[in-house]
N, C-alpha and C. Protein backbone atom coordinates (compact mmCIF):
# COMPACT_ATOMS: atom_id res chain seq x y z
N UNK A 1 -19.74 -32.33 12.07
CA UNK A 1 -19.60 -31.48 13.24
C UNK A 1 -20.70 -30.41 13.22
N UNK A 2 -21.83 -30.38 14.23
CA UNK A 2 -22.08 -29.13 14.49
C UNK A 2 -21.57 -27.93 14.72
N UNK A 3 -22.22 -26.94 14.29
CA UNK A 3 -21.49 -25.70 14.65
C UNK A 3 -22.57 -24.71 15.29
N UNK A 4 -22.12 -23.75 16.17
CA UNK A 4 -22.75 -23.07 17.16
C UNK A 4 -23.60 -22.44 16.43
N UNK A 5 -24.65 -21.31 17.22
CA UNK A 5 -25.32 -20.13 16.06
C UNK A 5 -24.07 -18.89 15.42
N UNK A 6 -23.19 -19.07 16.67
CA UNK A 6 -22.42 -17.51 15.84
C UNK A 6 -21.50 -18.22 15.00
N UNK A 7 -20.90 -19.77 15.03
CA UNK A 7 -20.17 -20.06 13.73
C UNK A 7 -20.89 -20.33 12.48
N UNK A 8 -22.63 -20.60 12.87
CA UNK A 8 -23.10 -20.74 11.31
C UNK A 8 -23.30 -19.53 10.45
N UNK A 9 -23.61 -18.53 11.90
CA UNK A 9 -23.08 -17.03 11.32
C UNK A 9 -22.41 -16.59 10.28
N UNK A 10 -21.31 -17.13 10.97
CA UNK A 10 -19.82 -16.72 10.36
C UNK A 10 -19.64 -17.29 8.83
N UNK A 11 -20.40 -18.66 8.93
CA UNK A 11 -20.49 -19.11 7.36
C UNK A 11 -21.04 -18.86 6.63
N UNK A 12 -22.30 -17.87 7.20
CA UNK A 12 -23.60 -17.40 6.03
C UNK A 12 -22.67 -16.14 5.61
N UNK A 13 -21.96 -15.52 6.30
CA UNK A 13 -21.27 -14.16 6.19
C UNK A 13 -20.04 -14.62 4.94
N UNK A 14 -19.11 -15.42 5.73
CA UNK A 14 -18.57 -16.19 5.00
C UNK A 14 -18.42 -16.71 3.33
N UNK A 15 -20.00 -16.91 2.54
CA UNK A 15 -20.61 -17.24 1.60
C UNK A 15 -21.52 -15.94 1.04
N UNK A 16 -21.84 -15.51 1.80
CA UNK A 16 -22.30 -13.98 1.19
C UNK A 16 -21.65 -12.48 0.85
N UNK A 17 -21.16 -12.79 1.65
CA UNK A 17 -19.80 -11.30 1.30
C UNK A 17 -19.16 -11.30 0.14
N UNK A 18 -18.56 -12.31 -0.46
CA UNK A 18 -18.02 -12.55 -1.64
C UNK A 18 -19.15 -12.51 -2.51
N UNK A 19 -20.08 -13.26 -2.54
CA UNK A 19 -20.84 -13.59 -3.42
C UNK A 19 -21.72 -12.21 -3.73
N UNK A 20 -21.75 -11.04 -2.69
CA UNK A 20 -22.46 -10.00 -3.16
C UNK A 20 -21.35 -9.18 -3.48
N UNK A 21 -20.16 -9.25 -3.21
CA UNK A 21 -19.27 -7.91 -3.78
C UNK A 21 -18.56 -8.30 -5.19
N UNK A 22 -18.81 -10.21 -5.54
CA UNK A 22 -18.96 -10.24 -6.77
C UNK A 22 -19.91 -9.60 -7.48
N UNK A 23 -21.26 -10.01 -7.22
CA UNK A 23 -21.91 -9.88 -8.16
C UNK A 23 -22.32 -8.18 -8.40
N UNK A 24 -21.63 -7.39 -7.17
CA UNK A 24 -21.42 -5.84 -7.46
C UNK A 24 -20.48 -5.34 -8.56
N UNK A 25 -19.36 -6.51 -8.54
CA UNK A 25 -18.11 -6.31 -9.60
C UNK A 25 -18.84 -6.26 -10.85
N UNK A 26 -19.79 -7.22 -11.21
CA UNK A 26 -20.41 -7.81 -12.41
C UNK A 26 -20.89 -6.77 -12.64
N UNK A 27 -22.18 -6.43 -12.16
CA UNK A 27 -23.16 -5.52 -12.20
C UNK A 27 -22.50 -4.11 -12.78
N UNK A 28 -21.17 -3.56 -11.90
CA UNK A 28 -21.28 -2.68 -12.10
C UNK A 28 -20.28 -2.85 -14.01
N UNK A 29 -19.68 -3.89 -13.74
CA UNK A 29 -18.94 -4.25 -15.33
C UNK A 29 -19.99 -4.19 -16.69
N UNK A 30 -20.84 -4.92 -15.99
CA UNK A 30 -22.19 -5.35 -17.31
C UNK A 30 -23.06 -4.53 -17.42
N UNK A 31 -23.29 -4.00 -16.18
CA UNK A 31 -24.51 -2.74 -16.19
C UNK A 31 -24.18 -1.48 -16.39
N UNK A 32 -23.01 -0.97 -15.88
CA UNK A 32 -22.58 0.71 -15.98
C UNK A 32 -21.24 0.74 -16.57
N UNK A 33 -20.62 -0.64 -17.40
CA UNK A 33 -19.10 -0.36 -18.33
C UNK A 33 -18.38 0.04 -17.60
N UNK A 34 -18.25 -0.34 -16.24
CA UNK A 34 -16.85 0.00 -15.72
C UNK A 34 -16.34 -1.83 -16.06
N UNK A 35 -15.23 -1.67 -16.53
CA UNK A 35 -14.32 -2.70 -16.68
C UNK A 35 -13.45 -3.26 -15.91
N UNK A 36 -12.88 -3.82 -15.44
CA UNK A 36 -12.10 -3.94 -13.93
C UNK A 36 -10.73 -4.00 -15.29
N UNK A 37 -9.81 -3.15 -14.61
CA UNK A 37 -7.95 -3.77 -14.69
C UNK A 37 -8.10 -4.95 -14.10
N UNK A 38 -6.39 -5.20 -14.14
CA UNK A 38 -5.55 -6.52 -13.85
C UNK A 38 -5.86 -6.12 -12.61
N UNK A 39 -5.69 -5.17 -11.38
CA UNK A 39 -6.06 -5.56 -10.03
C UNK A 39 -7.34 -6.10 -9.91
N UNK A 40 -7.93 -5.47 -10.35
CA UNK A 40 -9.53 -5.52 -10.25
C UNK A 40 -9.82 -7.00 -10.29
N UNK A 41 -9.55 -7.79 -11.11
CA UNK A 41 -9.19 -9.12 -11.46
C UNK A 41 -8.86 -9.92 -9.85
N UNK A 42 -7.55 -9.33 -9.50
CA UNK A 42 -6.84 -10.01 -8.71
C UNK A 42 -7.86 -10.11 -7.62
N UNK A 43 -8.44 -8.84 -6.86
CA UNK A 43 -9.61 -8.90 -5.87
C UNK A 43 -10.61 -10.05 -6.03
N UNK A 44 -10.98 -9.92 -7.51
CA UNK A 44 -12.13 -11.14 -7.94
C UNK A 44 -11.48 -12.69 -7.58
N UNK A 45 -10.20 -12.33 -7.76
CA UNK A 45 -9.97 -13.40 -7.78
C UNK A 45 -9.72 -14.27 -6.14
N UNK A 46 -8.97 -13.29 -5.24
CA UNK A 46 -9.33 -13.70 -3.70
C UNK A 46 -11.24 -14.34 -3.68
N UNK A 47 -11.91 -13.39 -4.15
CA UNK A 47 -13.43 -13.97 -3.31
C UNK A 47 -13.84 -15.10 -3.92
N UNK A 48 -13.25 -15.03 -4.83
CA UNK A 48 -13.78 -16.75 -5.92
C UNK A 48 -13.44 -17.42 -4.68
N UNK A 49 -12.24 -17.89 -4.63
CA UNK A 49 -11.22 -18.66 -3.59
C UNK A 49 -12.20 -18.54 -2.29
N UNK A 50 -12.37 -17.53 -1.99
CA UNK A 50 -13.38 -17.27 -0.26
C UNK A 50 -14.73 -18.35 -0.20
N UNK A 51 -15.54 -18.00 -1.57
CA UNK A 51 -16.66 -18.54 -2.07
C UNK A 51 -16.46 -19.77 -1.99
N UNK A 52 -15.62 -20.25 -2.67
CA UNK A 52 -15.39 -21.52 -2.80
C UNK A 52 -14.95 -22.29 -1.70
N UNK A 53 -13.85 -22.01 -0.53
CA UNK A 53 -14.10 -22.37 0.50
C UNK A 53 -15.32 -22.23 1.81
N UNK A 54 -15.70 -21.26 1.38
CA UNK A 54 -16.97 -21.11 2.15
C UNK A 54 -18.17 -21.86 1.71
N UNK A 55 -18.10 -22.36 0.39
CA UNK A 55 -19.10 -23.68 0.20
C UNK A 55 -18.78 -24.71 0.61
N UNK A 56 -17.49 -25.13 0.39
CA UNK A 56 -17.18 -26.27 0.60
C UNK A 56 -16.92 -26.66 2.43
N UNK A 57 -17.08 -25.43 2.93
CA UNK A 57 -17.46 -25.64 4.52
C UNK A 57 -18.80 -26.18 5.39
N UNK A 58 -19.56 -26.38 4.06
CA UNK A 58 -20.88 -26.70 4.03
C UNK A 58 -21.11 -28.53 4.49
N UNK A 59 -19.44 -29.15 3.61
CA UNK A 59 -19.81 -30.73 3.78
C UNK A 59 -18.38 -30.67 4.57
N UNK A 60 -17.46 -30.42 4.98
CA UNK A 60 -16.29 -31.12 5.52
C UNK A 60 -15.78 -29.64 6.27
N UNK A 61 -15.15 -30.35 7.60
CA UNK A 61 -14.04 -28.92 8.02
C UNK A 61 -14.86 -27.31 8.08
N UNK A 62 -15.89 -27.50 8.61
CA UNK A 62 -16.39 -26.27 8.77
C UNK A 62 -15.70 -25.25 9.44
N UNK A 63 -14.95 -25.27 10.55
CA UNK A 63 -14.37 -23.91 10.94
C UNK A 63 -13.27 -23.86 10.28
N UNK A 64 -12.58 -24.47 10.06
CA UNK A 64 -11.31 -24.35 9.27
C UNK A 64 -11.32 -23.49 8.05
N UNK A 65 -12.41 -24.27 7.24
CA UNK A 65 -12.40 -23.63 6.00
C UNK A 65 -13.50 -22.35 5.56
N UNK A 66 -13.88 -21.94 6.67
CA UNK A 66 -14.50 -21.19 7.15
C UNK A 66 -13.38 -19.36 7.39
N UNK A 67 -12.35 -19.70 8.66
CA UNK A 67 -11.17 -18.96 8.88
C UNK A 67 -10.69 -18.84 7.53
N UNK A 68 -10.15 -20.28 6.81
CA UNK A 68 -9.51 -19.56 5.78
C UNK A 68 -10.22 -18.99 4.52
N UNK A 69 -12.06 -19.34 4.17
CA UNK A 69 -13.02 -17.95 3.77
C UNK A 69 -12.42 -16.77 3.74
N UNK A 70 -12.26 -16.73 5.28
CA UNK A 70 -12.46 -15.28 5.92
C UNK A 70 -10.72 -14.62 5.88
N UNK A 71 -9.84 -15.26 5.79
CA UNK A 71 -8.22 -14.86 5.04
C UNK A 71 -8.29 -14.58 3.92
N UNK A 72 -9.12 -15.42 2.97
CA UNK A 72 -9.46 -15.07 1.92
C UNK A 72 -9.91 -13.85 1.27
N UNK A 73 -11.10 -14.18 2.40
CA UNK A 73 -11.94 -12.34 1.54
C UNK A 73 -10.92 -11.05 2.22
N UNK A 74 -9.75 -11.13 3.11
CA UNK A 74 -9.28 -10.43 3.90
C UNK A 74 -7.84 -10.09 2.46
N UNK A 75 -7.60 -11.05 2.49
CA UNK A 75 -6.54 -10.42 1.73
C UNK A 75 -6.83 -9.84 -0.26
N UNK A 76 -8.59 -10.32 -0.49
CA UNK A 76 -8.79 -9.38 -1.75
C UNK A 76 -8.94 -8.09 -0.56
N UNK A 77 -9.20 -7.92 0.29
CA UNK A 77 -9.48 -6.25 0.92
C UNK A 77 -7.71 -5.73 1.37
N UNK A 78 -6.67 -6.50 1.14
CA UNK A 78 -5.30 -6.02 1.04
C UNK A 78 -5.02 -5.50 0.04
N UNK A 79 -5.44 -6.65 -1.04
CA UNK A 79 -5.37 -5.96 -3.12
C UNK A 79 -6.00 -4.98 -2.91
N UNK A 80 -7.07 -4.99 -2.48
CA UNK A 80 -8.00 -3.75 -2.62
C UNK A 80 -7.27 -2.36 -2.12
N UNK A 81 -6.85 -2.70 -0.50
CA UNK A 81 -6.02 -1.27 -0.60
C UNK A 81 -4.91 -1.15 -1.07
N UNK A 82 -3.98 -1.92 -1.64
CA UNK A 82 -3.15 -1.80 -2.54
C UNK A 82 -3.24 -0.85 -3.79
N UNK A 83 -4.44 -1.35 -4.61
CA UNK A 83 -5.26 -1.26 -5.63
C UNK A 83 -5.45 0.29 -5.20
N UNK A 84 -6.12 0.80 -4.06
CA UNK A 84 -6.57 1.84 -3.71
C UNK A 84 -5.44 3.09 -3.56
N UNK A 85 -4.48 2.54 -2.77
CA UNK A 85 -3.38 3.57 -3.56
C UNK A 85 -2.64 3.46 -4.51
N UNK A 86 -2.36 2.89 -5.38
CA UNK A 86 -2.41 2.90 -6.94
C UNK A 86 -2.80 4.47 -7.06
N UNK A 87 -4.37 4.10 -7.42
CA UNK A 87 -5.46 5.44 -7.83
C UNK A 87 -5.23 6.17 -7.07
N UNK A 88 -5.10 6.52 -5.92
CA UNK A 88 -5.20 7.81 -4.95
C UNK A 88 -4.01 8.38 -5.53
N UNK A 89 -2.45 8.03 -6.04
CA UNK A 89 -1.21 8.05 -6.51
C UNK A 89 -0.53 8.29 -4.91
N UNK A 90 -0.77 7.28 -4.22
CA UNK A 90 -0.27 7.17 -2.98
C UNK A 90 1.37 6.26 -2.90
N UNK A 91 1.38 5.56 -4.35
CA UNK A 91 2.49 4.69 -4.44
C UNK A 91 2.19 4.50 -5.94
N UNK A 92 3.33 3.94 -6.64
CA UNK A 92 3.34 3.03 -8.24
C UNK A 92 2.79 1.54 -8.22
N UNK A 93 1.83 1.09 -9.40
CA UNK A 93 1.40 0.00 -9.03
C UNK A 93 2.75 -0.81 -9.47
N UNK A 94 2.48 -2.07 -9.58
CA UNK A 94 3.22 -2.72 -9.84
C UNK A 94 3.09 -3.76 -11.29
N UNK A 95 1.84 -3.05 -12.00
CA UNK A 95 1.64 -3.86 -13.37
C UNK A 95 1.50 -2.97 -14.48
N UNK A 96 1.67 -3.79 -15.70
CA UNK A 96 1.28 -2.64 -16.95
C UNK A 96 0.36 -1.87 -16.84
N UNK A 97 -0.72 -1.91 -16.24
CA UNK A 97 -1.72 -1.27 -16.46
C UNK A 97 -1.61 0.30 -15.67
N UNK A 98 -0.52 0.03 -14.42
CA UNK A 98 -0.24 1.12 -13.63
C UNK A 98 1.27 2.02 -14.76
N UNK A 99 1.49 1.53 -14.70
CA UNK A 99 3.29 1.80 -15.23
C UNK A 99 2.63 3.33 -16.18
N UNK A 100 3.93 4.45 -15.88
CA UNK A 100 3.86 5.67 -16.74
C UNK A 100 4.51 5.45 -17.57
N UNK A 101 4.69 6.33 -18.32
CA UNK A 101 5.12 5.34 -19.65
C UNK A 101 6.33 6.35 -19.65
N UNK A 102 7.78 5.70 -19.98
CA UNK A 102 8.88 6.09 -19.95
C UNK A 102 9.50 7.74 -20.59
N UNK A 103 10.43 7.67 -19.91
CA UNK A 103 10.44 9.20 -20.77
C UNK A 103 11.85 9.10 -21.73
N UNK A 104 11.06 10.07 -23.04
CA UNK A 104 12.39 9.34 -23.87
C UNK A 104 11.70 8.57 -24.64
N UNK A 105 11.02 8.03 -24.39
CA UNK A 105 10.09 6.53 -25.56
C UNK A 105 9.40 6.76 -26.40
N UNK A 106 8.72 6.30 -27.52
CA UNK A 106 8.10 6.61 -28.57
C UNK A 106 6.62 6.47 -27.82
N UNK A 107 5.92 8.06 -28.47
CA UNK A 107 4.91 7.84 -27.93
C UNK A 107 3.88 7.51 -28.09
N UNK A 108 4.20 6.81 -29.77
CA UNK A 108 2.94 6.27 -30.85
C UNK A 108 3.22 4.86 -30.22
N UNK A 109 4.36 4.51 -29.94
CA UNK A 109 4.48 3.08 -29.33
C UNK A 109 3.65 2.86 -27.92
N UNK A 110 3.58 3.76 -27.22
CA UNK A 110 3.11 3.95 -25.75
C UNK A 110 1.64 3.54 -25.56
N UNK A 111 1.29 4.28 -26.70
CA UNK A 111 -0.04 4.49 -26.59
C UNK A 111 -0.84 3.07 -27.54
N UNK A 112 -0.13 2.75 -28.72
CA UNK A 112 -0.64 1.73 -29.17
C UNK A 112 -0.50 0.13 -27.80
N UNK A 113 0.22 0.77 -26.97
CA UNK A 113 0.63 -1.09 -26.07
C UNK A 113 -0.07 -0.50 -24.83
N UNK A 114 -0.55 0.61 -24.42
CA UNK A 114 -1.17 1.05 -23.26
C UNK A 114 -2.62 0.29 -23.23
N UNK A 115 -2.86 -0.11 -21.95
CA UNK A 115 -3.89 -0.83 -21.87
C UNK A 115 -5.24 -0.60 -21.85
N UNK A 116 -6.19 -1.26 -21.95
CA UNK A 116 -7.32 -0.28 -22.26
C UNK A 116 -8.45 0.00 -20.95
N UNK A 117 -8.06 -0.62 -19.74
CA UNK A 117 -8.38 -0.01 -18.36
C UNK A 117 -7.44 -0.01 -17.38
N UNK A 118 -7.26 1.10 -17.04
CA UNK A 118 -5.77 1.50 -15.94
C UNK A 118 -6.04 1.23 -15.05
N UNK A 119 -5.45 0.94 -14.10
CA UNK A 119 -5.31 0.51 -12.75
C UNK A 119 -5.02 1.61 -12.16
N UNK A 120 -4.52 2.76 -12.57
CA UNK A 120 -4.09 3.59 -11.72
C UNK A 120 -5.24 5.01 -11.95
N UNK A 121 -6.27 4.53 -12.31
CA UNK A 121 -7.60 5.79 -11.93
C UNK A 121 -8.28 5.40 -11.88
N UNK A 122 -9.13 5.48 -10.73
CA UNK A 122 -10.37 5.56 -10.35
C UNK A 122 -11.93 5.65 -11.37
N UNK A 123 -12.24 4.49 -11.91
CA UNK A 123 -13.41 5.13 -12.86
C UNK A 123 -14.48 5.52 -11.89
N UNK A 124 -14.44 5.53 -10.60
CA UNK A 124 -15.97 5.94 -9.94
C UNK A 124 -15.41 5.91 -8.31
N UNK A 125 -16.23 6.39 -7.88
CA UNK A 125 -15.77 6.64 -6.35
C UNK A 125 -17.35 6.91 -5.64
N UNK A 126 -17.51 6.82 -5.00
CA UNK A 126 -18.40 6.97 -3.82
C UNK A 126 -18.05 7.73 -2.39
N UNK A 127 -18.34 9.24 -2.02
CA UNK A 127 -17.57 9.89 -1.11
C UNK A 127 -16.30 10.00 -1.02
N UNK A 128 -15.27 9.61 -2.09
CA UNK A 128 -14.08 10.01 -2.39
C UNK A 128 -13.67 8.89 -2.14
N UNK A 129 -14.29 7.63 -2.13
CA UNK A 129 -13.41 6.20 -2.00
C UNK A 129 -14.42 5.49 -3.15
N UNK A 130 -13.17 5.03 -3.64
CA UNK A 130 -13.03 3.85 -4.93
C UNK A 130 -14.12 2.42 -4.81
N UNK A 131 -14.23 2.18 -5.49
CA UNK A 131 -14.26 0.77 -5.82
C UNK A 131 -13.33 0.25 -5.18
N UNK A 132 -11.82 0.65 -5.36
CA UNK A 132 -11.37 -0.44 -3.96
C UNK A 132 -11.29 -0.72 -2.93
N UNK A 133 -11.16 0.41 -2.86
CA UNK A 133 -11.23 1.37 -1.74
C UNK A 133 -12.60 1.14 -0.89
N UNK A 134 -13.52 0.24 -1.48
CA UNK A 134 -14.56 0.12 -0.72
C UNK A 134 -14.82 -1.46 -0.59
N UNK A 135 -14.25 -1.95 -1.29
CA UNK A 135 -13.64 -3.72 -1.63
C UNK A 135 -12.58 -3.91 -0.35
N UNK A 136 -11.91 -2.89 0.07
CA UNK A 136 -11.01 -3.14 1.07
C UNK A 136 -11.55 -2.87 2.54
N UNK A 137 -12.20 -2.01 2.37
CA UNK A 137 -12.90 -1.20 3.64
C UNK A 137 -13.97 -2.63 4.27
N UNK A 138 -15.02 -3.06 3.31
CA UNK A 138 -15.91 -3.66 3.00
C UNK A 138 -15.20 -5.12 3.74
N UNK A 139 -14.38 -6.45 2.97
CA UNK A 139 -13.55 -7.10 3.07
C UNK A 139 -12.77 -7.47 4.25
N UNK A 140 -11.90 -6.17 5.01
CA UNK A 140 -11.63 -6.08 6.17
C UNK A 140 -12.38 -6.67 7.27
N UNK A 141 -13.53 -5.74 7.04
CA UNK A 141 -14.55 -5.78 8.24
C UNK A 141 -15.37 -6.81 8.21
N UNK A 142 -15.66 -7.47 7.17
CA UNK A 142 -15.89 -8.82 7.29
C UNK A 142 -15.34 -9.81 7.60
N UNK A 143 -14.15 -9.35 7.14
CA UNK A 143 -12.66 -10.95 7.64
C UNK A 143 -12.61 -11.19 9.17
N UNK A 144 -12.89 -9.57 9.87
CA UNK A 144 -12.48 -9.67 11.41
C UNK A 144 -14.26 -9.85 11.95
N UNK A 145 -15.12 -9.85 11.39
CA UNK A 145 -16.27 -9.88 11.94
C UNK A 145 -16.62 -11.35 11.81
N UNK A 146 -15.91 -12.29 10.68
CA UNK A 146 -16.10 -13.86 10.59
C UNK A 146 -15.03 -14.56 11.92
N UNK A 147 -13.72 -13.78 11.68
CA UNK A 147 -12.73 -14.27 13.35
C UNK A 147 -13.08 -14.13 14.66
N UNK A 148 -14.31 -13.01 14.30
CA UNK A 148 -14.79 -12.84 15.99
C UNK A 148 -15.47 -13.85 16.20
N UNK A 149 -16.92 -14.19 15.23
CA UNK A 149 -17.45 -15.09 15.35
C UNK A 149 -17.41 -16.49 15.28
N UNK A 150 -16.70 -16.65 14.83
CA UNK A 150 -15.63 -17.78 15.31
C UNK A 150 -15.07 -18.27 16.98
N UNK A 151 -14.77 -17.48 17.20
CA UNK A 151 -13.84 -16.52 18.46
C UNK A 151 -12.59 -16.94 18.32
N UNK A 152 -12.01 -16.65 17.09
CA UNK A 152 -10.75 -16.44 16.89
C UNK A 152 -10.33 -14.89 17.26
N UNK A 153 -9.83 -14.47 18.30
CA UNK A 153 -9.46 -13.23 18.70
C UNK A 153 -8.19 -13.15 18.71
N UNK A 154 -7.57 -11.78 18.90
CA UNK A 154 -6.30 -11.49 19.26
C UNK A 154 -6.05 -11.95 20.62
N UNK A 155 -4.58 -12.13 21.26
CA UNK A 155 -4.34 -12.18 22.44
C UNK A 155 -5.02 -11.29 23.24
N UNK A 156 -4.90 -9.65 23.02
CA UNK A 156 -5.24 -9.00 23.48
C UNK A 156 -6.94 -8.15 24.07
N UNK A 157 -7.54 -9.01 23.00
CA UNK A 157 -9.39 -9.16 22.93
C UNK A 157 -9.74 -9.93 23.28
């Protein structure tokens, strides 16, 4: 199947968005020791999934697997704001790495099983938004900028 100029668009976007806010994850892991938590993970782990359907849109099912790319990179930018209030302490995460540590509990125990990158602070921020916080921001606006081009719209657009 051919596809138009704004759906091949949508696939170069599709295949690049992930593939550069991975290799930002990396970079900033390998190059400046920020370590990602278990969320941090989970985000990586939506764009793998995006990536990977967005290649494989290359030989079969191009818009299809294209949309679901673009669900893909949409819902690491959900982890992401999830992730993002975590750190802001907008809510409790929901993994060890977030969890306060009980009260009442031993606190040589706490600290020996406490993990060794939290999910629930921010190692870096940019204008007062996170790393996920910019994974979500970032993510979003790509998910709905691959549906436009598509012209998958709302009823209402």
């Amino acid at each position: 199947m051919r596809l138009t100029p704004s759906e091949r668009l949508a696939q170069r976007l599709a295949m690049g968005v992930p593939a550069v806010l991975i290799a930002g994850a990396y970079v900033s892991e390998y190059g400046f020791g920020l370590f990602p938590c278990e969320m941090c993970w989970w985000q990586r782990y939506a764009h793998f999934a995006a990536l990977a359907l967005a290649l494989l849109s290359t030989v079969v099912a191009p818009r299809v697997l294209v949309a679901l790319a673009a669900l893909a990179i949409m819902v690491s930018g959900a982890i992401g704001a999830f992730h993002a209030g975590v750190e802001y302490g907008w809510w409790e995460g929901i993994t060890a790495c977030a969890s306060p540590v009980a009260a009442g509990g031993d606190p040589l125990e706490a600290i020996m099983n406490a993990p060794l990158v939290r999910c629930d602070q921010a190692p870096w921020s940019l204008l007062g938004i996170s790393l996920a916080g910019w994974n979500a921001l970032l993510s979003f606006l790509a998910g709905l900028a691959i549906f436009r081009l598509l012209g998958l719209r709302s009823a209402r657009g």
